[in-house]
C-alpha atoms as a PDB file:
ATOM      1  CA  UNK A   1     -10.838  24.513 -44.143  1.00  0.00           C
ATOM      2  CA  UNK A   2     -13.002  25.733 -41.238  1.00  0.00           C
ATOM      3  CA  UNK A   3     -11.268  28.682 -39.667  1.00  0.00           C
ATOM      4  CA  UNK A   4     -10.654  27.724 -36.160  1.00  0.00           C
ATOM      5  CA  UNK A   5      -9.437  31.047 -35.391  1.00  0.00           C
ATOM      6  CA  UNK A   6      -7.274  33.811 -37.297  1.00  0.00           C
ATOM      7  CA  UNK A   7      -3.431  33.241 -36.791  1.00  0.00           C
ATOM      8  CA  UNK A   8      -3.307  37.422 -37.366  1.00  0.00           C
ATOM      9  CA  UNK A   9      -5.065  37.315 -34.408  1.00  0.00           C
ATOM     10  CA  UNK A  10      -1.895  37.114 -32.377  1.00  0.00           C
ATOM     11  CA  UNK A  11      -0.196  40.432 -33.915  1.00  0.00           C
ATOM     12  CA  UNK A  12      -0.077  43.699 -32.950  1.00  0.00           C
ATOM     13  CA  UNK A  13      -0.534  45.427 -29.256  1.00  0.00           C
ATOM     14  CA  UNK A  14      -2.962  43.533 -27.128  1.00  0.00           C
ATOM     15  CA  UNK A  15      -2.879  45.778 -23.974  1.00  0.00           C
ATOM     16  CA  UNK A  16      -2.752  49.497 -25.378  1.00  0.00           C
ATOM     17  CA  UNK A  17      -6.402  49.897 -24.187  1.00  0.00           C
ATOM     18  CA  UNK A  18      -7.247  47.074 -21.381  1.00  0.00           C
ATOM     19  CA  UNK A  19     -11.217  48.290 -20.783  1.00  0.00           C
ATOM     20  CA  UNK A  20     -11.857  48.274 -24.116  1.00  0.00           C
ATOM     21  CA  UNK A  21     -10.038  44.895 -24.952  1.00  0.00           C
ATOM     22  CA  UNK A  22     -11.841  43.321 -21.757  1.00  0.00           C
ATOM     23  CA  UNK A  23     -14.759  44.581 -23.133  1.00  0.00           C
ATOM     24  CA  UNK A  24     -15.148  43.485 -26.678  1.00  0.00           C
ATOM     25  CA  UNK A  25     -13.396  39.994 -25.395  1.00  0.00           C
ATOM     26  CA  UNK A  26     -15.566  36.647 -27.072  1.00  0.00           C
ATOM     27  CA  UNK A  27     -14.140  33.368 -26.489  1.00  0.00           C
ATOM     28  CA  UNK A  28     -15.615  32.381 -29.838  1.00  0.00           C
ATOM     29  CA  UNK A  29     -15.051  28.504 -29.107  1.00  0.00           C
ATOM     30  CA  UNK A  30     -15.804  26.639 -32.042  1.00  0.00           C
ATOM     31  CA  UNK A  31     -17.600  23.407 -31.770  1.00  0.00           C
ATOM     32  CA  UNK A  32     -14.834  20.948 -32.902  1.00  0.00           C
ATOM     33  CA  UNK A  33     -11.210  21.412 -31.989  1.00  0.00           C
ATOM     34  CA  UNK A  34      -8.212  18.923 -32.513  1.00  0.00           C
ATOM     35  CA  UNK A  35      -4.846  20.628 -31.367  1.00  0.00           C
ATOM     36  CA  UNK A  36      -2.788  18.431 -33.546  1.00  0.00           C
ATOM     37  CA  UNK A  37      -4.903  18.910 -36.740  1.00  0.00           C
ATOM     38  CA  UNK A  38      -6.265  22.655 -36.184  1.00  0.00           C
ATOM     39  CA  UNK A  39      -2.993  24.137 -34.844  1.00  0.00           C
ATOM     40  CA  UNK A  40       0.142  22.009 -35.457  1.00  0.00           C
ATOM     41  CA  UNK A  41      -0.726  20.912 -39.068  1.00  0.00           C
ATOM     42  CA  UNK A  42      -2.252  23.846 -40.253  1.00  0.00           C
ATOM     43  CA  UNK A  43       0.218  25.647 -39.186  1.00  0.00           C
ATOM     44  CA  UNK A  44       2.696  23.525 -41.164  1.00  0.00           C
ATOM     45  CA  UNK A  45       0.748  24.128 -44.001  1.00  0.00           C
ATOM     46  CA  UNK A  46       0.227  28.031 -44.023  1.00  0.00           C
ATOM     47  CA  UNK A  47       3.065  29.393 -41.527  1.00  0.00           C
ATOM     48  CA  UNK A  48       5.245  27.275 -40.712  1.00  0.00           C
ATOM     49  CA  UNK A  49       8.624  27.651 -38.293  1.00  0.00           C
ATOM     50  CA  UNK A  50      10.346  26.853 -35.258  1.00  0.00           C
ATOM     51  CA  UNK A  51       8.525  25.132 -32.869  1.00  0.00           C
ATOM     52  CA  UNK A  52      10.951  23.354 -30.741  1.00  0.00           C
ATOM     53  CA  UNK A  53      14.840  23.715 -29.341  1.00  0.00           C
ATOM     54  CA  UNK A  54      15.938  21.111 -27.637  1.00  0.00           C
ATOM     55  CA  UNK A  55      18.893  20.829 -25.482  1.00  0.00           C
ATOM     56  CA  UNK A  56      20.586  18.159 -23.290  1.00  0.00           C
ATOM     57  CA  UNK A  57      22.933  18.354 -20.576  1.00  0.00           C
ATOM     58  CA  UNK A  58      25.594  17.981 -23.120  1.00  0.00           C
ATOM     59  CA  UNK A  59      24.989  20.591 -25.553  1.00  0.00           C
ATOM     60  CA  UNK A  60      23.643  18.673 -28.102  1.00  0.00           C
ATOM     61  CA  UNK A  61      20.784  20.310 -29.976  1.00  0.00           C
ATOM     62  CA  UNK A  62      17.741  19.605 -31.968  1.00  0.00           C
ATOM     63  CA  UNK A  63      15.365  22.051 -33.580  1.00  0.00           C
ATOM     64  CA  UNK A  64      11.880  20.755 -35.244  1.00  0.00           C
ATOM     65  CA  UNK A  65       9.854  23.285 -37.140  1.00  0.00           C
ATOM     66  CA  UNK A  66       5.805  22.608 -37.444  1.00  0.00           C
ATOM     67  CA  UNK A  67       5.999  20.825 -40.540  1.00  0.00           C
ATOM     68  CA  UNK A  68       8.432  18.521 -38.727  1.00  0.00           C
ATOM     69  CA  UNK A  69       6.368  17.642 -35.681  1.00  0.00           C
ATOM     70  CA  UNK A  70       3.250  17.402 -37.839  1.00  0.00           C
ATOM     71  CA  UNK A  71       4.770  14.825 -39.729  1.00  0.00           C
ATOM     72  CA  UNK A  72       6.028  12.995 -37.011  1.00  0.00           C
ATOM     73  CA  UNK A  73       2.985  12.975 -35.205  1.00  0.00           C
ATOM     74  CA  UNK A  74       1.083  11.474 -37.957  1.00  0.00           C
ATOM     75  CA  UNK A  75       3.421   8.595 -38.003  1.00  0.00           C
ATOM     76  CA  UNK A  76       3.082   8.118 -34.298  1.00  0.00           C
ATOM     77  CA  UNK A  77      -0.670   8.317 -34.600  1.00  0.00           C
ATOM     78  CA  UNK A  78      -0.603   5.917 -37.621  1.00  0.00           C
ATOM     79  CA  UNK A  79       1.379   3.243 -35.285  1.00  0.00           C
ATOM     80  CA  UNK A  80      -1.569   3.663 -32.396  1.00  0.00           C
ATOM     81  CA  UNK A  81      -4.572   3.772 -34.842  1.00  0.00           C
ATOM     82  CA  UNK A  82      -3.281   0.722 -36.554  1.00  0.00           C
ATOM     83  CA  UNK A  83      -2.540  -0.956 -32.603  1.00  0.00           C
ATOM     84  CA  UNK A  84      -6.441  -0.481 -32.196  1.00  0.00           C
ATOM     85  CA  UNK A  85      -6.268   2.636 -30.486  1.00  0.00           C
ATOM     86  CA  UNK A  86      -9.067   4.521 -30.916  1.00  0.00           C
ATOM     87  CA  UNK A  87     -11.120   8.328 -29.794  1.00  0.00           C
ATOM     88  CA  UNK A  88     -11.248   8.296 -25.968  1.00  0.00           C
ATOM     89  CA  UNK A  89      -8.942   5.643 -25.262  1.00  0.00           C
ATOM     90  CA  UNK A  90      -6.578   6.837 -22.560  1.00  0.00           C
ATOM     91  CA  UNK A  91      -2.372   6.695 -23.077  1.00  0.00           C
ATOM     92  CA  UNK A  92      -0.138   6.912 -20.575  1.00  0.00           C
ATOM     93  CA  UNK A  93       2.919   9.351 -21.486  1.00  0.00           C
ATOM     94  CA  UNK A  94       5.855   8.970 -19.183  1.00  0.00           C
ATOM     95  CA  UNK A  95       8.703  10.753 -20.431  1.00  0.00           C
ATOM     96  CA  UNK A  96      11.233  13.680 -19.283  1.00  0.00           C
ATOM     97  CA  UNK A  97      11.882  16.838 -21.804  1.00  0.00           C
ATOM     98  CA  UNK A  98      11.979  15.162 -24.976  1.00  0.00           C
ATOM     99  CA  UNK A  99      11.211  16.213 -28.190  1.00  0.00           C
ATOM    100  CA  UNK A 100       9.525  13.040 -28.425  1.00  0.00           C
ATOM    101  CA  UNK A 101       7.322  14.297 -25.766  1.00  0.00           C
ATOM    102  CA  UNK A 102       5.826  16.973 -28.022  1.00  0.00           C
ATOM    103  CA  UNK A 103       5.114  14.101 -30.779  1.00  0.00           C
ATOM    104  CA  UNK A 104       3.429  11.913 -28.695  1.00  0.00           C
ATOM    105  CA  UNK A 105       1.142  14.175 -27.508  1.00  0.00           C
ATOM    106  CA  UNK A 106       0.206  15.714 -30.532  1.00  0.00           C
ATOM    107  CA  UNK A 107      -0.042  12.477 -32.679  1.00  0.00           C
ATOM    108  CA  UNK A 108      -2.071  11.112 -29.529  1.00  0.00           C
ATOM    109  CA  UNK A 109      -4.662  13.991 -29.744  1.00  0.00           C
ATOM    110  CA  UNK A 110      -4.761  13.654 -33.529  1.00  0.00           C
ATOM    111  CA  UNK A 111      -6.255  10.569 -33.425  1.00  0.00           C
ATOM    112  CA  UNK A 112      -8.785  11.943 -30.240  1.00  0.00           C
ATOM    113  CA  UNK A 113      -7.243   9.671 -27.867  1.00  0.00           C
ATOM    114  CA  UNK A 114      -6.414  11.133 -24.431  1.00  0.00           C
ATOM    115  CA  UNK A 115      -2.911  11.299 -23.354  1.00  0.00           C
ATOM    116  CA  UNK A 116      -1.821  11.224 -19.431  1.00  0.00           C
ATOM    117  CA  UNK A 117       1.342  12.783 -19.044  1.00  0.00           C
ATOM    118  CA  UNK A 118       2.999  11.580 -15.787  1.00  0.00           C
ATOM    119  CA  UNK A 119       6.607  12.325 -14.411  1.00  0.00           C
ATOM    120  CA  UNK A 120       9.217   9.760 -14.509  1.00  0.00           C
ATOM    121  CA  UNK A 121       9.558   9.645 -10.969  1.00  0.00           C
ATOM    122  CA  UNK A 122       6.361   7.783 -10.144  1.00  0.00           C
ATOM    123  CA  UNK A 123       6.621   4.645  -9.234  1.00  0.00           C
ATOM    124  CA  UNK A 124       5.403   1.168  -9.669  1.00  0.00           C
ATOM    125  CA  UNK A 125       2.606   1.167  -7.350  1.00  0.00           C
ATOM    126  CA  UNK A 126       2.097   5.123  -8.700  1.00  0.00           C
ATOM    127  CA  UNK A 127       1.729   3.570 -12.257  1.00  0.00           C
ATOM    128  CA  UNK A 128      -0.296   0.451 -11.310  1.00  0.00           C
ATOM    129  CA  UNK A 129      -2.958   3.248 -10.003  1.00  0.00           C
ATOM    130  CA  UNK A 130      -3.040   5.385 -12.762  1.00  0.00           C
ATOM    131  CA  UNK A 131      -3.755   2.544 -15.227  1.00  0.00           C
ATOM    132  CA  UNK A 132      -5.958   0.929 -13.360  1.00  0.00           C
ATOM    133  CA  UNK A 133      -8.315   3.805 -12.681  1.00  0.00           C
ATOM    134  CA  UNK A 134      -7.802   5.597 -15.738  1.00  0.00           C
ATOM    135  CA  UNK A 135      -8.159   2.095 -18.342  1.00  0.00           C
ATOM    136  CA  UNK A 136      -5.472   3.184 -19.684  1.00  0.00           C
ATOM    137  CA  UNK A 137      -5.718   1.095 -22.634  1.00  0.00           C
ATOM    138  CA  UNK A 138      -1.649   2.532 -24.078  1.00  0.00           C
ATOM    139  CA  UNK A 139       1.338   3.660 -22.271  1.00  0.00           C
ATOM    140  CA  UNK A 140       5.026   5.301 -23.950  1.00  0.00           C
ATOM    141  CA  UNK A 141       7.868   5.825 -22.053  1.00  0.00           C
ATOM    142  CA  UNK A 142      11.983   5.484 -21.899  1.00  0.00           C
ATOM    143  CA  UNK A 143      12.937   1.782 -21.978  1.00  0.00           C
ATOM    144  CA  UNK A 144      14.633   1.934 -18.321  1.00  0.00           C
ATOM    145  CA  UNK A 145      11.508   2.570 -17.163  1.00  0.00           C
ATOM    146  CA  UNK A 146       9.377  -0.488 -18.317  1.00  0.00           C
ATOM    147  CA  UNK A 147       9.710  -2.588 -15.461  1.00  0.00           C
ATOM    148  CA  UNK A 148       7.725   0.079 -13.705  1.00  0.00           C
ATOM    149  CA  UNK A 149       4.612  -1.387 -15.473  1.00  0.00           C
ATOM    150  CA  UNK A 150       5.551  -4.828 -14.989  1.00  0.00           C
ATOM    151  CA  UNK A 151       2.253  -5.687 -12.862  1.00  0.00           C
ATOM    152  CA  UNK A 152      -0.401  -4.207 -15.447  1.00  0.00           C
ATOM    153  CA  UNK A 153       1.714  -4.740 -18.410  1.00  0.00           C
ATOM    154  CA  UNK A 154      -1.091  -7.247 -19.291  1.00  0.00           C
ATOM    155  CA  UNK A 155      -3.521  -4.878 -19.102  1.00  0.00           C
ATOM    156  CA  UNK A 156      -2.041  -2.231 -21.687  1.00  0.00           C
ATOM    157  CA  UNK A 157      -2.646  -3.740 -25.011  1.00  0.00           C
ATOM    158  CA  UNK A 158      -0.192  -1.172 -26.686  1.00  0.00           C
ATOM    159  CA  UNK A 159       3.264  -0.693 -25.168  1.00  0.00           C
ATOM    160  CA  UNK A 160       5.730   1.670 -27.158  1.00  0.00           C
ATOM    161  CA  UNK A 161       9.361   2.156 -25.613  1.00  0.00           C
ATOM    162  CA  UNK A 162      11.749   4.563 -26.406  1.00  0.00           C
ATOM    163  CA  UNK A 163      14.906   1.949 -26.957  1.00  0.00           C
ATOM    164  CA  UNK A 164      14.771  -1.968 -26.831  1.00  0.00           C
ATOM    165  CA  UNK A 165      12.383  -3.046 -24.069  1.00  0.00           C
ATOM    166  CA  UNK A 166      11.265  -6.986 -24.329  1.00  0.00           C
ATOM    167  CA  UNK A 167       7.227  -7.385 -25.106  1.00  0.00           C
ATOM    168  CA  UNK A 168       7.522  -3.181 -25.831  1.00  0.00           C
ATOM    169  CA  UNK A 169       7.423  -1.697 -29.023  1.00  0.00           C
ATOM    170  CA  UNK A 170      10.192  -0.292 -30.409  1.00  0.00           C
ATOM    171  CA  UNK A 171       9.309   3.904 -30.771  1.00  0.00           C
ATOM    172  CA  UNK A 172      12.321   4.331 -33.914  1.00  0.00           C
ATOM    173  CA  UNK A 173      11.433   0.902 -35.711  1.00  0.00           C
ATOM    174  CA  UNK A 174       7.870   1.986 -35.561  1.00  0.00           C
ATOM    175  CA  UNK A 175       7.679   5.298 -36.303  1.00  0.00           C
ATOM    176  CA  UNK A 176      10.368   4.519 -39.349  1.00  0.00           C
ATOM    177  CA  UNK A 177       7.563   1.681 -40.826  1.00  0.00           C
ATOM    178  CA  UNK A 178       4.786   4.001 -40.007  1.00  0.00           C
ATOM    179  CA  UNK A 179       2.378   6.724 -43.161  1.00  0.00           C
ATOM    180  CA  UNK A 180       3.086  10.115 -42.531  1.00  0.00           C
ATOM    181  CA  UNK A 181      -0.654  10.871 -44.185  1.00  0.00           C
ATOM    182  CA  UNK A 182      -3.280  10.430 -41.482  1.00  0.00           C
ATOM    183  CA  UNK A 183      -6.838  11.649 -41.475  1.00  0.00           C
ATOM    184  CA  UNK A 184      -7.367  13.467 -38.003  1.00  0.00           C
ATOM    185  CA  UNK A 185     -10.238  12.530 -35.770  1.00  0.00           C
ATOM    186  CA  UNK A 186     -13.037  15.179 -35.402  1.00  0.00           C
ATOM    187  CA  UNK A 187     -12.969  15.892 -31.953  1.00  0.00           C
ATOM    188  CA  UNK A 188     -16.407  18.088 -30.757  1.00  0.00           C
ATOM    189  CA  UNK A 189     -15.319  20.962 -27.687  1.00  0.00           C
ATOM    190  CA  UNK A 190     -16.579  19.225 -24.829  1.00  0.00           C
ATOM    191  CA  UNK A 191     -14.982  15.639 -25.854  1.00  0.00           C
ATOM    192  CA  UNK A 192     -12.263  14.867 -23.413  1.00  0.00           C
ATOM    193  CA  UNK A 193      -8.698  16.074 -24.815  1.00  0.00           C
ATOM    194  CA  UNK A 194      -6.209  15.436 -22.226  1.00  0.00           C
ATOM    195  CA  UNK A 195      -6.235  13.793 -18.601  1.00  0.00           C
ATOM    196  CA  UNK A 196      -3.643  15.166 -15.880  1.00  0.00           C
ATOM    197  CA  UNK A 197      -3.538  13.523 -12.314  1.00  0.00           C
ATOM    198  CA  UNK A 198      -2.994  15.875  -8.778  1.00  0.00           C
ATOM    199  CA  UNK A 199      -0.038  15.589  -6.420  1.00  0.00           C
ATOM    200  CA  UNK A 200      -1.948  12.837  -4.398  1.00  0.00           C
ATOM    201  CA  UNK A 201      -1.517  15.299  -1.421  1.00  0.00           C
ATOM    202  CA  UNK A 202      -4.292  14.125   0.739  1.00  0.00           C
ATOM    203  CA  UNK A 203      -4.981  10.446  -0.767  1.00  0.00           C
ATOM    204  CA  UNK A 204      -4.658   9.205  -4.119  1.00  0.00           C
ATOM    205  CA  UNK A 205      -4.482  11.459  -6.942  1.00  0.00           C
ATOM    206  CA  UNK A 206      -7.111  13.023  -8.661  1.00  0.00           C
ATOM    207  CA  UNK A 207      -7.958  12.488 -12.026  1.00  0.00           C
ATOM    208  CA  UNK A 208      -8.522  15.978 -13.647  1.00  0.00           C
ATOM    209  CA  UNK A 209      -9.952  15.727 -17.413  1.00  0.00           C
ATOM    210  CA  UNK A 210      -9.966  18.878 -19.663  1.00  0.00           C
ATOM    211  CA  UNK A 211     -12.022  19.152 -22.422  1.00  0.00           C
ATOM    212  CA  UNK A 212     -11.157  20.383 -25.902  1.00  0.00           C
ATOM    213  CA  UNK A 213     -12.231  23.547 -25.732  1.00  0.00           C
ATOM    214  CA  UNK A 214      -9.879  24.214 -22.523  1.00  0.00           C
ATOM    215  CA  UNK A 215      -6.649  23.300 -24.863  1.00  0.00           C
ATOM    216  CA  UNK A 216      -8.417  26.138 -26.964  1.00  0.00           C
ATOM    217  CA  UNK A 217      -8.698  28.460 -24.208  1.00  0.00           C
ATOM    218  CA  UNK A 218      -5.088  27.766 -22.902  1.00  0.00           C
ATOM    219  CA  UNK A 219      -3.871  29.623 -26.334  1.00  0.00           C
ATOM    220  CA  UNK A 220      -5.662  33.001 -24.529  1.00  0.00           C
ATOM    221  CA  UNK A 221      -3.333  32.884 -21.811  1.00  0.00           C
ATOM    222  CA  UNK A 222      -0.312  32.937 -24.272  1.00  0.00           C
ATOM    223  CA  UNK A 223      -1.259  35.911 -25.937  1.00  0.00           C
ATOM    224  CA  UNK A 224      -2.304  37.894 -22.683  1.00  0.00           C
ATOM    225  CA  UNK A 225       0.034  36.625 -20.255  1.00  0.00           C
ATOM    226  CA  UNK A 226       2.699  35.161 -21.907  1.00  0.00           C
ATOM    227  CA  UNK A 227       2.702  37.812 -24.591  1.00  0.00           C
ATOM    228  CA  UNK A 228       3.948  35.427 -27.010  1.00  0.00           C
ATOM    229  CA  UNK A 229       4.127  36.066 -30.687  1.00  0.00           C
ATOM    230  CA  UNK A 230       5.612  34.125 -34.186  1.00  0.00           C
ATOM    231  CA  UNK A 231       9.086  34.383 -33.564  1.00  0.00           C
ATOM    232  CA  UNK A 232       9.408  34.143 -29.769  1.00  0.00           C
ATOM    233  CA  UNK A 233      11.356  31.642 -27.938  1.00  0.00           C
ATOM    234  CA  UNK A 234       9.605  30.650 -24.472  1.00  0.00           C
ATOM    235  CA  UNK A 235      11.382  28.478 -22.131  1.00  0.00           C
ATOM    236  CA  UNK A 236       8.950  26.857 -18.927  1.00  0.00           C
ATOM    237  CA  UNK A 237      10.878  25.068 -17.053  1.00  0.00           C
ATOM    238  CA  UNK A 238       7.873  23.178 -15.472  1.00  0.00           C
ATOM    239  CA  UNK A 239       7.924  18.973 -15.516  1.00  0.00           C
ATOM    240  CA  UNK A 240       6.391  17.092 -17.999  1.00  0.00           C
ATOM    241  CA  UNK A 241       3.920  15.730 -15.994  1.00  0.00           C
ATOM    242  CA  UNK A 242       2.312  18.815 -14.501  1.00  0.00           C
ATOM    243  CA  UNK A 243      -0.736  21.088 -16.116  1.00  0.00           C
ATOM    244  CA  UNK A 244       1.780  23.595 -16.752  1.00  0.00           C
ATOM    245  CA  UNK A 245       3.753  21.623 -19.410  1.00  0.00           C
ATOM    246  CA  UNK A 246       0.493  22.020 -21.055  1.00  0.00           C
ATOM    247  CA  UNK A 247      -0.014  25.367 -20.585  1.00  0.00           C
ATOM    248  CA  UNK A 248       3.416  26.884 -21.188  1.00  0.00           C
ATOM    249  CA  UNK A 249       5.227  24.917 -22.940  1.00  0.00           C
ATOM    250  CA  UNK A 250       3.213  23.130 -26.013  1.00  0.00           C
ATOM    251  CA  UNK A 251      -0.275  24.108 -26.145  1.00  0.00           C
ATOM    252  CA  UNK A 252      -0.511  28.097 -25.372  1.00  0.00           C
ATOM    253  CA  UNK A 253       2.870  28.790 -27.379  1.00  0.00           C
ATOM    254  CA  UNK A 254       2.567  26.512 -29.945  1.00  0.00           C
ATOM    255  CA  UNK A 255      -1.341  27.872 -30.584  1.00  0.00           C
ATOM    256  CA  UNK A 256       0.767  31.362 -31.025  1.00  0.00           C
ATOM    257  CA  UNK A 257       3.000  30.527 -33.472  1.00  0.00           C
ATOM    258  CA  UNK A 258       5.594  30.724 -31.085  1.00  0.00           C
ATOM    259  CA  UNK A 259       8.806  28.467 -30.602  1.00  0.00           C
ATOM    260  CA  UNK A 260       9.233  26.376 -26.970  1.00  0.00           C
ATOM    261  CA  UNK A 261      12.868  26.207 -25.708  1.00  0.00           C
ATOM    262  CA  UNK A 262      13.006  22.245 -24.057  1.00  0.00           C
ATOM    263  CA  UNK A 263      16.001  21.667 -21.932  1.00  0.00           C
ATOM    264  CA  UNK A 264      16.883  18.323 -20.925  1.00  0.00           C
ATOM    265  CA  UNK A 265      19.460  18.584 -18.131  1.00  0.00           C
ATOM    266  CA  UNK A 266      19.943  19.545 -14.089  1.00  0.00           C
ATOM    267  CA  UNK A 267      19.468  22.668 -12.705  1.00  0.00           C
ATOM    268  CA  UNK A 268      22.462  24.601 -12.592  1.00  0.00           C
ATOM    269  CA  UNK A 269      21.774  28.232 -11.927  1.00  0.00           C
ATOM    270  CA  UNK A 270      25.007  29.531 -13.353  1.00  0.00           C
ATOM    271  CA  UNK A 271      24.219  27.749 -17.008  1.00  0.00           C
ATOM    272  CA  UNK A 272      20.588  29.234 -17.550  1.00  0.00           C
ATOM    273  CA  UNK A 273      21.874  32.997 -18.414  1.00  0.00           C
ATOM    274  CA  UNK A 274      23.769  31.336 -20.813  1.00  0.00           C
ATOM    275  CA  UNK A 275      21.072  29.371 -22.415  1.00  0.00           C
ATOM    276  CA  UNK A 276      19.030  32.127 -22.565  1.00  0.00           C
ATOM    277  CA  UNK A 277      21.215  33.668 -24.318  1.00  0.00           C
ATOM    278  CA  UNK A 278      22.256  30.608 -26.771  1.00  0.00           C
ATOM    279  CA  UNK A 279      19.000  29.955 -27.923  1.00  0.00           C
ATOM    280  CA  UNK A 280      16.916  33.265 -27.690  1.00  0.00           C
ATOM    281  CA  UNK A 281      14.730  32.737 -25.570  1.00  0.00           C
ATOM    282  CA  UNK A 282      12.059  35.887 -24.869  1.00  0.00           C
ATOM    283  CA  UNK A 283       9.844  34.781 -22.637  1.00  0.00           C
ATOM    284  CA  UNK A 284      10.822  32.415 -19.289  1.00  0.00           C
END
C-alpha cells in the first residue's frame, strides 16, 4: 500500500529541540488522501485500538476500536454508493455526540462524498438554506428531527434517519442489510473533503470547503499541540457542527492513533472531574 505517512511518526519527544524540529519540518502531502481508507482502515489493519468512548447522560457506555468503525463505515458507505451517491456529492450530517457521528463521516469520505456537519439546533429555514445552496444531494440525522427538512425533502434524493421516520431510511435496517467490503474512492489532495458552514454572524452563513490535504494537515496539530499519542484519551468538548469537531475530536486524534472520549449529556461542571477520571482521558 502507498505509505501515506509513517504511524512511528507520532512516537517519541517532538519538542526536545524546537529550532531544529521547525527547521527540518516538510509537510510531505501526498497527492491522494482518503481519511477513511488511509487512516481509519489502515489502521484497523496494522494497529488497531480504541478509537472511541462514548457516554450518555445516563452512564451508559460504548467503546469502538478502529477495526469497528472501519467496518461500520463501509456498510454506511455501501448503503449511499448503492442510493446513487457518488465523489463530490454533498451530505448533510445533523446529529449530536454520537458514535454514529464518527461512522457517518468516515463512511461518507470513503466513498469521496462531502459531508456537512451541522448542529441540531438549526432550524427549518437554517436547513432549507444549507441544502439549497450547498445541492446537498443526502442528509442523516435523528428521526425527531425530520420534519426540519420537510420543505426540501424532495430535493434530497437520499434520506437516512436514525429511528423510524416516514419516506426516511431506516439507519439500523440499512446498515444491518448493507457489505462490510467496500472499495474506497481515490480522492486527489486538492478534491474537496469536507464542507463546514460559519455562524451566519453578519448574513447568511458561509460555506467554507476544505480540501483533502487540510484533513491531512489537521493530524500536525495533534501531534504538536495536542500532543497526542497511541494510547491517549482526548476529550473536546466542542459541537458537532463546528470545525473543531473536526479538528479535535475525529480527524487530528484519530490520524494519531489516539482514542476520542464522546460525551453525550449536559454540562454539569461537578460530573466532568469524574469523567475524566472514569474514562482516562489525557488530553481535554
Amino acid at each position: 500500500m502507498r505509505d501515506v505517512w509513517s504511524f512511528n511518526e507520532v512516537s517519541g519527544e517532538t519538542a526536545e529541540n524546537y529550532d531544529a524540529l521547525r527547521a527540518g519540518f516538510d509537510w510531505r502531502v501526498p497527492e491522494t488522501f482518503n481519511f477513511g481508507a488511509d487512516v481509519i482502515d489502515r489502521r484497523a489493519r496494522e494497529q488497531d485500538g480504541p478509537a472511541l468512548i462514548w457516554q450518555d447522560a445516563a452512564g451508559s457506555t460504548q467503546r469502538y476500536s478502529y477495526s469497528d468503525l472501519s467496518r461500520l463505515s463501509n456498510k454506511l458507505a455501501d448503503v449511499l454508493r448503492s442510493r446513487g451517491i457518488k465523489k463530490g456529492d454533498r451530505v448533510i450530517v445533523m446529529l449530536p455526540r454520537l458514535p454514529e457521528w464518527f461512522i457517518a463521516l468516515i463512511g461518507i469520505m470513503k466513498i469521496g462524498a462531502v459531508p456537512i456537519p451541522c448542529i441540531e439546533m438549526l432550524t427549518a429555514r437554517d436547513i432549507e438554506y444549507r441544502v439549497s445552496n450547498a445541492e446537498a444531494s443526502a442528509a442523516i440525522c435523528r428521526a425527531e428531527h425530520t420534519a426540519k427538512f420537510a420543505s426540501v425533502q424532495d430535493a434530497i434524493p437520499v434520506r437516512i434517519a436514525l429511528g423510524e421516520a416516514e419516506s426516511w431510511l431506516d439507519w439500523n435496517g440499512e446498515l444491518a442489510k448493507a457489505s462490510e467490503q467496500l472499495s474506497p474512492a481515490v480522492v486527489r489532495a486538492d478534491d474537496p473533503a469536507i464542507m463546514y458552514y460559519t455562524s451566519g454572524s453578519t448574513g447568511h452563513p458561509k460555506a467554507v470547503v476544505h480540501a483533502s490535504r487540510a484533513i491531512y494537515a489537521w493530524r500536525v496539530s495533534a501531534i504538536y499541540w495536542l500532543d497526542l499519542r497511541p494510547g491517549e484519551v482526548i476529550w473536546c468538548t466542542a459541537d458537532t457542527g463546528w470545525s473543531k469537531a473536526g479538528t479535535s475530536i475525529i480527524f487530528g486524534p484519530l490520524s494519531c492513533g489516539a482514542c476520542a472520549f464522546f460525551y453525550d449529556g449536559p454540562f454539569v461542571p461537578s460530573e466532568r472531574l469524574g469523567l475524566l477520571r472514569r474514562h482516562g482521558v489525557t488530553v481535554y
